[in-house]
PDB file of N, CA and C in Angstrom:
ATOM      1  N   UNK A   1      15.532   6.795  21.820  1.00  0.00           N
ATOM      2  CA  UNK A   1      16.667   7.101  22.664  1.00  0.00           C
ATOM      3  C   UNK A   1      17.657   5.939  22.689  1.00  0.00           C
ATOM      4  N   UNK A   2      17.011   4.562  22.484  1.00  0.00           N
ATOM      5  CA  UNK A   2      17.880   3.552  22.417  1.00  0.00           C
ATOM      6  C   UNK A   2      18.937   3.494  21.146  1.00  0.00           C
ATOM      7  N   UNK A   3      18.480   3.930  19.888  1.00  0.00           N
ATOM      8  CA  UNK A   3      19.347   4.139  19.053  1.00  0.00           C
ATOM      9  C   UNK A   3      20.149   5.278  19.324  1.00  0.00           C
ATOM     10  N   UNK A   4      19.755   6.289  19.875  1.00  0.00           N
ATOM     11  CA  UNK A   4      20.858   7.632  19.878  1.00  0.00           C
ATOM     12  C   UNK A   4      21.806   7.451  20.940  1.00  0.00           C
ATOM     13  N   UNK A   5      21.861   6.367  21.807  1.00  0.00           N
ATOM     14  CA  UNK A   5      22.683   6.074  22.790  1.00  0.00           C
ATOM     15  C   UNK A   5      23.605   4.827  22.045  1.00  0.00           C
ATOM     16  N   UNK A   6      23.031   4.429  21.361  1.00  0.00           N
ATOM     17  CA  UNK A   6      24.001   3.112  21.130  1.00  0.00           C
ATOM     18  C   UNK A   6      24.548   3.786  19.528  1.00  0.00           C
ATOM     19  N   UNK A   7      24.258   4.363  19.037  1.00  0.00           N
ATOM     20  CA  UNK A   7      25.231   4.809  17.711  1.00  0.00           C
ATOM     21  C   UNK A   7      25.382   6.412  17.483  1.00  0.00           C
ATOM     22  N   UNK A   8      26.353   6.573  18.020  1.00  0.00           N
ATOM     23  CA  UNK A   8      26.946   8.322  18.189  1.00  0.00           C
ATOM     24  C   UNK A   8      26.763   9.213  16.924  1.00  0.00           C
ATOM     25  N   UNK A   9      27.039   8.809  15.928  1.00  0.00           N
ATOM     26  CA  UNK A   9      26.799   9.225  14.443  1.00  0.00           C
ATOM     27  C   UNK A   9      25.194   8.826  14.131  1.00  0.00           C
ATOM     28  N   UNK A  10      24.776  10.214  13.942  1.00  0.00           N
ATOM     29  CA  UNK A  10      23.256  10.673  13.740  1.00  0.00           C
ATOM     30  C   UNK A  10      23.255  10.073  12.284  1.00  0.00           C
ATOM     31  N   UNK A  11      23.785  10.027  11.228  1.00  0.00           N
ATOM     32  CA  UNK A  11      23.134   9.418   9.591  1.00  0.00           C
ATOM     33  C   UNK A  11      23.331   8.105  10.243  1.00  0.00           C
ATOM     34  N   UNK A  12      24.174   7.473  10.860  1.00  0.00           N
ATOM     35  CA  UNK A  12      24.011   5.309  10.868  1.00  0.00           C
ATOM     36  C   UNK A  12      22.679   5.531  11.942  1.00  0.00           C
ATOM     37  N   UNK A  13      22.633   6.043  13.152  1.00  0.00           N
ATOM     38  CA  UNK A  13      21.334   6.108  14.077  1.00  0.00           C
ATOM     39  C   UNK A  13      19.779   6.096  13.060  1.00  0.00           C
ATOM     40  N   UNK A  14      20.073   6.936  11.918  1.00  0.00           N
ATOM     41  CA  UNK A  14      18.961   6.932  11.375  1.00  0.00           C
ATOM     42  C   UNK A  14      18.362   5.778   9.928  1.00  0.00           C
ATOM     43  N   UNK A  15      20.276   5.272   9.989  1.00  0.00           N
ATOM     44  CA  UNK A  15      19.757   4.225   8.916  1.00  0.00           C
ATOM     45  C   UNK A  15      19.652   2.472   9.739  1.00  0.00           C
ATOM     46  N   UNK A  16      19.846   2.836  11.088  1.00  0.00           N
ATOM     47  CA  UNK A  16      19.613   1.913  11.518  1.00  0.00           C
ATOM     48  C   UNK A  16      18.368   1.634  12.188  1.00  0.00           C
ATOM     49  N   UNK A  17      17.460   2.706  12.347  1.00  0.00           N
ATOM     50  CA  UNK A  17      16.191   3.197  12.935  1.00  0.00           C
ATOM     51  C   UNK A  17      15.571   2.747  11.555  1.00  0.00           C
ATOM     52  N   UNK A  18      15.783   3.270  10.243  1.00  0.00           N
ATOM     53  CA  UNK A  18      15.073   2.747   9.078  1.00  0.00           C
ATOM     54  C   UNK A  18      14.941   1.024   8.708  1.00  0.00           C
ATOM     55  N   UNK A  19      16.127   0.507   9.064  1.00  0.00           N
ATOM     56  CA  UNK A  19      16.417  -0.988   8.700  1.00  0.00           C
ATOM     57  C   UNK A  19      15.703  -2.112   9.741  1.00  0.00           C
ATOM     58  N   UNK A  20      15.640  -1.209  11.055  1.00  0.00           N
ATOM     59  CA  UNK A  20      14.606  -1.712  12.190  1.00  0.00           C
ATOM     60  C   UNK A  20      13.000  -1.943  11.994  1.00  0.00           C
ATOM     61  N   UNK A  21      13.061  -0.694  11.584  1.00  0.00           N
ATOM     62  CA  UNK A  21      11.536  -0.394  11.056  1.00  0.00           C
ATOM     63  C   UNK A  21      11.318  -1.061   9.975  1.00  0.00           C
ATOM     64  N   UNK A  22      11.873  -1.222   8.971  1.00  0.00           N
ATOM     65  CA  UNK A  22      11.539  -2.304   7.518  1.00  0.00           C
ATOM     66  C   UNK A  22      11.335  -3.311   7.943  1.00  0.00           C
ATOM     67  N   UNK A  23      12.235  -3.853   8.428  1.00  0.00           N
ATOM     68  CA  UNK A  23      12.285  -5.182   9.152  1.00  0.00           C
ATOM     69  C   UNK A  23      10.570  -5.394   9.795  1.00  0.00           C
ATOM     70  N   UNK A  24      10.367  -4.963  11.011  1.00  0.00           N
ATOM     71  CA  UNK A  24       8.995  -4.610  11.229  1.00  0.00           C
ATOM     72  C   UNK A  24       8.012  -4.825   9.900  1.00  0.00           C
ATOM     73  N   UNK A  25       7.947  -4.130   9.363  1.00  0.00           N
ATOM     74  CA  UNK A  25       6.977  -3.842   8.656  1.00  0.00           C
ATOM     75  C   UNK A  25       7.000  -5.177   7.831  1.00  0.00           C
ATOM     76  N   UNK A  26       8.356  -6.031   7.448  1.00  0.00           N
ATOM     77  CA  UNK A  26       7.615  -6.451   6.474  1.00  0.00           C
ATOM     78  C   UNK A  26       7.695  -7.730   6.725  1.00  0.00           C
ATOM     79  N   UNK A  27       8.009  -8.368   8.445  1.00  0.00           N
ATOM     80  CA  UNK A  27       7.754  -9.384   8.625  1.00  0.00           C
ATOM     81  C   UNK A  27       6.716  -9.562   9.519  1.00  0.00           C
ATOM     82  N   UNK A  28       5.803  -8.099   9.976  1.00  0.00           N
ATOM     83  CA  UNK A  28       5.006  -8.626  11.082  1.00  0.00           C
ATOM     84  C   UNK A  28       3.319  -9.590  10.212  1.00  0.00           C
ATOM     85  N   UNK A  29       3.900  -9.250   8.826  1.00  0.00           N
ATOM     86  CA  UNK A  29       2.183  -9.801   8.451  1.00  0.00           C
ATOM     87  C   UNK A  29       2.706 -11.399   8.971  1.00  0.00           C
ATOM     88  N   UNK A  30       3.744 -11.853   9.211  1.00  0.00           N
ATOM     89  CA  UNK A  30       3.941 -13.142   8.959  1.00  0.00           C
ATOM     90  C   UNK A  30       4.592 -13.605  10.465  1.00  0.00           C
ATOM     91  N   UNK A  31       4.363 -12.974  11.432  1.00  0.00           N
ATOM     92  CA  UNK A  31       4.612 -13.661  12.724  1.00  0.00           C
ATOM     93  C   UNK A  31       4.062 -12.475  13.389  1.00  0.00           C
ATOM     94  N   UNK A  32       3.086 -13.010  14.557  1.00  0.00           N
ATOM     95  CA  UNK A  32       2.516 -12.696  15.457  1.00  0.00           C
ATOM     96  C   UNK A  32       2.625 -11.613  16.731  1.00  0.00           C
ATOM     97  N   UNK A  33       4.041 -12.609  16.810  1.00  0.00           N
ATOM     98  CA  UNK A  33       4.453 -11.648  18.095  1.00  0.00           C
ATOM     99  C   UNK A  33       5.177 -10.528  17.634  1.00  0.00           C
ATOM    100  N   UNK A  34       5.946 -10.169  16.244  1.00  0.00           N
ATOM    101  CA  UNK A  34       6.108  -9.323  15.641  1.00  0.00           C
ATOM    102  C   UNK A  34       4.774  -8.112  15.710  1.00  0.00           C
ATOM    103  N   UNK A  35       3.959  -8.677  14.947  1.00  0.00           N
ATOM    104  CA  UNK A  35       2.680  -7.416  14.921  1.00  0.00           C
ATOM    105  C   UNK A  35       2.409  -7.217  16.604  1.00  0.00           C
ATOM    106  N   UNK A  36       2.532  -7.909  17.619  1.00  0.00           N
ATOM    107  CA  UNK A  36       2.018  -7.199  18.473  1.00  0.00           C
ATOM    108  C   UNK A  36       2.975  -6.570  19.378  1.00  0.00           C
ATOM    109  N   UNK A  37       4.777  -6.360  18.856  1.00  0.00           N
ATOM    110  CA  UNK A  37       5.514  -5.686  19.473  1.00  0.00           C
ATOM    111  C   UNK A  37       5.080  -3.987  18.339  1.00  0.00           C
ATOM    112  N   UNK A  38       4.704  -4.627  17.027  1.00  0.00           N
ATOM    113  CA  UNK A  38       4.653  -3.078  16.213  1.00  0.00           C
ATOM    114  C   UNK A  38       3.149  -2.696  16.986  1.00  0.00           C
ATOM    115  N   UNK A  39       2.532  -3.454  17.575  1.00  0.00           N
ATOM    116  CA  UNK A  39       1.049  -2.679  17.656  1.00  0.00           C
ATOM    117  C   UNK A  39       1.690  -1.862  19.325  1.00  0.00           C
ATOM    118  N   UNK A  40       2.714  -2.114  20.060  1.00  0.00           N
ATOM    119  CA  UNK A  40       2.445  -1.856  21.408  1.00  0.00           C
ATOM    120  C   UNK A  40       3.547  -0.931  21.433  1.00  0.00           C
ATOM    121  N   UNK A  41       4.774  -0.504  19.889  1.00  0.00           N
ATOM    122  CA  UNK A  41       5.623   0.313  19.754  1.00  0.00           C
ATOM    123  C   UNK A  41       4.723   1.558  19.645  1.00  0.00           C
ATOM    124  N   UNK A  42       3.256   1.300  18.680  1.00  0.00           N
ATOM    125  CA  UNK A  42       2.876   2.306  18.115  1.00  0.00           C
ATOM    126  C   UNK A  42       1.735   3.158  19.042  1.00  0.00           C
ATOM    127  N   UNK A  43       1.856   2.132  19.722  1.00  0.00           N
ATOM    128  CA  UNK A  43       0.908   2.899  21.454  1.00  0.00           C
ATOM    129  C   UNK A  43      -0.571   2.405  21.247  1.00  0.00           C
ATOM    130  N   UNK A  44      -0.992   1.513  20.638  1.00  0.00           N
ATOM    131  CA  UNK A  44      -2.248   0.712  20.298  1.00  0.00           C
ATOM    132  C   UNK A  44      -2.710  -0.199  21.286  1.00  0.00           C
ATOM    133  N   UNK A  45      -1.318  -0.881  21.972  1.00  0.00           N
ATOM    134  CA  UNK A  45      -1.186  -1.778  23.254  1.00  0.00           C
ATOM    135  C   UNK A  45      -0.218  -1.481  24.148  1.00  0.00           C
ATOM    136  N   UNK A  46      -1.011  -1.502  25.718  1.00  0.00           N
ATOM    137  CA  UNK A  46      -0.155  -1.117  26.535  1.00  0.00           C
ATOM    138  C   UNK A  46       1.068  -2.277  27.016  1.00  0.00           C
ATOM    139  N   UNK A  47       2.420  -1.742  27.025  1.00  0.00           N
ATOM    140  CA  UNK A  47       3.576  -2.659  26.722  1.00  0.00           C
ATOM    141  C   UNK A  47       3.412  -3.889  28.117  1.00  0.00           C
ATOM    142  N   UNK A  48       2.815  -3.278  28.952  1.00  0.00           N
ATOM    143  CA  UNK A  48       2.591  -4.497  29.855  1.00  0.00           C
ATOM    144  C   UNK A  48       1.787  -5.704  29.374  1.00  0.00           C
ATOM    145  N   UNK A  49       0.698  -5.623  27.985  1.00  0.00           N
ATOM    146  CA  UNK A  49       0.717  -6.613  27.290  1.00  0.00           C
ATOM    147  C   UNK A  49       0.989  -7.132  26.457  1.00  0.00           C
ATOM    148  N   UNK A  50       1.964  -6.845  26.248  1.00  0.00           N
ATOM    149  CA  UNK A  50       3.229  -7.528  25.245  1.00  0.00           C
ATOM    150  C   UNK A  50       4.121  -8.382  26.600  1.00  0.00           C
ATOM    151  N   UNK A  51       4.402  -7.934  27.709  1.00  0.00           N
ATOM    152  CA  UNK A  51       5.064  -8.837  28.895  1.00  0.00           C
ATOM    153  C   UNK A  51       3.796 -10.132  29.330  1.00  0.00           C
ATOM    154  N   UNK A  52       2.962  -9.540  29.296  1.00  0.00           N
ATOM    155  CA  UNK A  52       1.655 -10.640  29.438  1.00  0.00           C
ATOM    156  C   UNK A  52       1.598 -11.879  28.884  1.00  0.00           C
ATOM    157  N   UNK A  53       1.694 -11.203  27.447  1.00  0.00           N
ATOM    158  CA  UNK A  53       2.381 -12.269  26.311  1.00  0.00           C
ATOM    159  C   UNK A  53       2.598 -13.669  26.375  1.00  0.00           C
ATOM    160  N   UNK A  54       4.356 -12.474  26.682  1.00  0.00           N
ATOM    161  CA  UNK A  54       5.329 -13.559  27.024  1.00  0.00           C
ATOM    162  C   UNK A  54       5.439 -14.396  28.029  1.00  0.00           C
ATOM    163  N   UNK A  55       4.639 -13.887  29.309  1.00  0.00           N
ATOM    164  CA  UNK A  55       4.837 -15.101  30.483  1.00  0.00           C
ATOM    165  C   UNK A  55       4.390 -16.030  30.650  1.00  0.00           C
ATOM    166  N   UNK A  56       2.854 -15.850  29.949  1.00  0.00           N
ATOM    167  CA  UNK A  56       1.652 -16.785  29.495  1.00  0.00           C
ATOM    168  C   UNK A  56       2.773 -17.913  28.537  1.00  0.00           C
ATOM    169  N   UNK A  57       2.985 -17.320  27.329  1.00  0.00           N
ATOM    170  CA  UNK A  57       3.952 -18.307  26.573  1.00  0.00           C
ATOM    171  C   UNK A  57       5.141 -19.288  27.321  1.00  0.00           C
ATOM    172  N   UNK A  58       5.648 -18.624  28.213  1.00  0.00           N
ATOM    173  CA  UNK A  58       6.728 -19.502  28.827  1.00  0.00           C
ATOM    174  C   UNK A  58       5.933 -20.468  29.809  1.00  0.00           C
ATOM    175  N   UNK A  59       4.469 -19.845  30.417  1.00  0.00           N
ATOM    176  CA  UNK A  59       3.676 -20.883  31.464  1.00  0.00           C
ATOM    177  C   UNK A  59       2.959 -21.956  30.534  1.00  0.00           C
ATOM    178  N   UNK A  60       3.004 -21.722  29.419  1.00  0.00           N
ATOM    179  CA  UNK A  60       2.829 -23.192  27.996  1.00  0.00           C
ATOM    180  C   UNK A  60       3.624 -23.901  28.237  1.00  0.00           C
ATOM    181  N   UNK A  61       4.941 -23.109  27.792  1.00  0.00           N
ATOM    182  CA  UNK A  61       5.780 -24.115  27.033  1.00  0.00           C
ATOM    183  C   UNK A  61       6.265 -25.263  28.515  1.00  0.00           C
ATOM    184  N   UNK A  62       5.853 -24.854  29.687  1.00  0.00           N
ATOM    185  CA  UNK A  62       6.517 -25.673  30.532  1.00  0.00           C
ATOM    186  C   UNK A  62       5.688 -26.706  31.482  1.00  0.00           C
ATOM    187  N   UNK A  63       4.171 -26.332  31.023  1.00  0.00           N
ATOM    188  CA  UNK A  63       3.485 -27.368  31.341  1.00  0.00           C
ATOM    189  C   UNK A  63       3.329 -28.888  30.123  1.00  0.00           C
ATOM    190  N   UNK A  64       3.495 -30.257  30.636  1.00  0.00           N
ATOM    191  CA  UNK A  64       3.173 -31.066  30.484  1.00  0.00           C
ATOM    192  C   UNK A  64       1.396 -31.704  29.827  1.00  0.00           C
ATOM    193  N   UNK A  65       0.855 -30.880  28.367  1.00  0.00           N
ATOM    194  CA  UNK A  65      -0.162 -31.384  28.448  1.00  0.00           C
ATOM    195  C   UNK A  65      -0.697 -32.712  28.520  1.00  0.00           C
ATOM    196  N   UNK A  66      -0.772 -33.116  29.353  1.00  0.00           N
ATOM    197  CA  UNK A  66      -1.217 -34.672  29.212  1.00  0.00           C
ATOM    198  C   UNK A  66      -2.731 -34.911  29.268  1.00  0.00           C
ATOM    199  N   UNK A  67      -3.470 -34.393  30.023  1.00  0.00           N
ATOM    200  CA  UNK A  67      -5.165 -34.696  29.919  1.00  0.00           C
ATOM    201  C   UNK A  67      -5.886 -33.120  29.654  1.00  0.00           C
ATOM    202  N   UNK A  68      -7.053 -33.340  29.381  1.00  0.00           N
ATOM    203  CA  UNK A  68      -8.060 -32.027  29.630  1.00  0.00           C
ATOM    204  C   UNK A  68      -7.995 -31.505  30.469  1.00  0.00           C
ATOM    205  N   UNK A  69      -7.791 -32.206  31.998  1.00  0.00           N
ATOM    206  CA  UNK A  69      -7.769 -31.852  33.124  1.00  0.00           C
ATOM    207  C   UNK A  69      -6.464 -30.255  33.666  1.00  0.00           C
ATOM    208  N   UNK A  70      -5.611 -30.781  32.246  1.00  0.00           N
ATOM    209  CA  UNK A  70      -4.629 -29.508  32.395  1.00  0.00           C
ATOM    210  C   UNK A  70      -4.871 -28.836  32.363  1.00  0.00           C
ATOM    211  N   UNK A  71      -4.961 -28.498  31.077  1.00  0.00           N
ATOM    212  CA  UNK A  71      -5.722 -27.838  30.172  1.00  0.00           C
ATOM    213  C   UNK A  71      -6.800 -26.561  31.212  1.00  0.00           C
ATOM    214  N   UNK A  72      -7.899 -27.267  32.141  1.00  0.00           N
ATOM    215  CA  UNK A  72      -9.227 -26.455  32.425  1.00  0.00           C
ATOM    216  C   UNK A  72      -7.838 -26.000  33.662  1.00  0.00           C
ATOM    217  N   UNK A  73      -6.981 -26.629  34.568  1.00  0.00           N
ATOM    218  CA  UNK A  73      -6.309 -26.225  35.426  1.00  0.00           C
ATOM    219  C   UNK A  73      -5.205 -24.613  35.006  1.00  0.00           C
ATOM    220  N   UNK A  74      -4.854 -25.215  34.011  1.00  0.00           N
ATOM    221  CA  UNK A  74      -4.051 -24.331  33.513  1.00  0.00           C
ATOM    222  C   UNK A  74      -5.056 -23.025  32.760  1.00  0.00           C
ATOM    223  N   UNK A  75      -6.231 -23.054  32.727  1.00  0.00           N
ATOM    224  CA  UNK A  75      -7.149 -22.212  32.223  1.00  0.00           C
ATOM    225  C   UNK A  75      -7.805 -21.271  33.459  1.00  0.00           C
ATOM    226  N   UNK A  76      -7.989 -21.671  34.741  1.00  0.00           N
ATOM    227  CA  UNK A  76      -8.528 -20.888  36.180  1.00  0.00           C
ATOM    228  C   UNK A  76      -7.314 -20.521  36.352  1.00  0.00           C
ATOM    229  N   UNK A  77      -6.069 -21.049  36.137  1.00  0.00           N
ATOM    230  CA  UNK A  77      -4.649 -20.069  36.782  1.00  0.00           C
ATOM    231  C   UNK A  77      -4.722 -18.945  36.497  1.00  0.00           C
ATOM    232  N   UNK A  78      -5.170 -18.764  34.652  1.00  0.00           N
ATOM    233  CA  UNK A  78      -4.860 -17.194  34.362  1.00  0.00           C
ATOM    234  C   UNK A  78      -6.333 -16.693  34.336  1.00  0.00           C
ATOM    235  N   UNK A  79      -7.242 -17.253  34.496  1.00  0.00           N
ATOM    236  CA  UNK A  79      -8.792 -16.833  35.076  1.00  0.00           C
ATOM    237  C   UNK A  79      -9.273 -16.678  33.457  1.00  0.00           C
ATOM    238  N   UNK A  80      -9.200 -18.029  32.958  1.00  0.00           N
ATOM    239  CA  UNK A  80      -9.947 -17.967  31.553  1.00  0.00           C
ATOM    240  C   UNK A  80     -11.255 -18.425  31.865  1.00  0.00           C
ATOM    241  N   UNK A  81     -12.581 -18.347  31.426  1.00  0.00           N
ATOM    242  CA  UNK A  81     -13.608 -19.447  31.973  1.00  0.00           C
ATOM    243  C   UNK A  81     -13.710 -20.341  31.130  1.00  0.00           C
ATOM    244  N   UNK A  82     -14.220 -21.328  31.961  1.00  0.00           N
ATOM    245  CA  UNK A  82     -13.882 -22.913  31.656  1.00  0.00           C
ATOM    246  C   UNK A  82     -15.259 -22.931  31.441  1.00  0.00           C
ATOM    247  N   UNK A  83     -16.138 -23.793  30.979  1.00  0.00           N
ATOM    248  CA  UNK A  83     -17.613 -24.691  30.825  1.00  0.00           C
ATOM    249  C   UNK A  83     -16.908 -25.808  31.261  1.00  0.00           C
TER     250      UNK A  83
END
């Protein structure tokens, strides 16, 4: 529906739906978060973990690893178990 709203002419809607999809296909062997937007397009994963993902990723990128101690802290936040 997102393509049939954003391009009024049904042949570009469909060659732009094709060029989307290639795209997909032939870069997800080679980045990650690619394959797991094609695994959660294709209904394999529910899209709330594809948002999961991403928040986890941004709660990385903005902690400071400096000791182990982060690390096990930052591991009970999202309820990983620690030894």
């Amino acid at each position: 529906m997102f393509f049939q709203d954003r391009y009024l002419m049904s042949n570009i809607m469909y060659l732009t739906i094709h060029d989307f999809i290639s795209g997909v296909v032939k870069f997800a062997p080679n980045n990650r978060i690619i394959q797991l937007f094609a695994q959660t397009m294709c209904g394999h994963l529910d899209p709330a973990s594809f948002r999961y993902v991403f928040i986890i990723n941004d709660f990385i990128e903005q902690v400071k690893w400096l000791t182990v101690n982060d690390i096990r802290v930052f591991a009970q936040v999202i309820n990983v178990n620690v030894y």
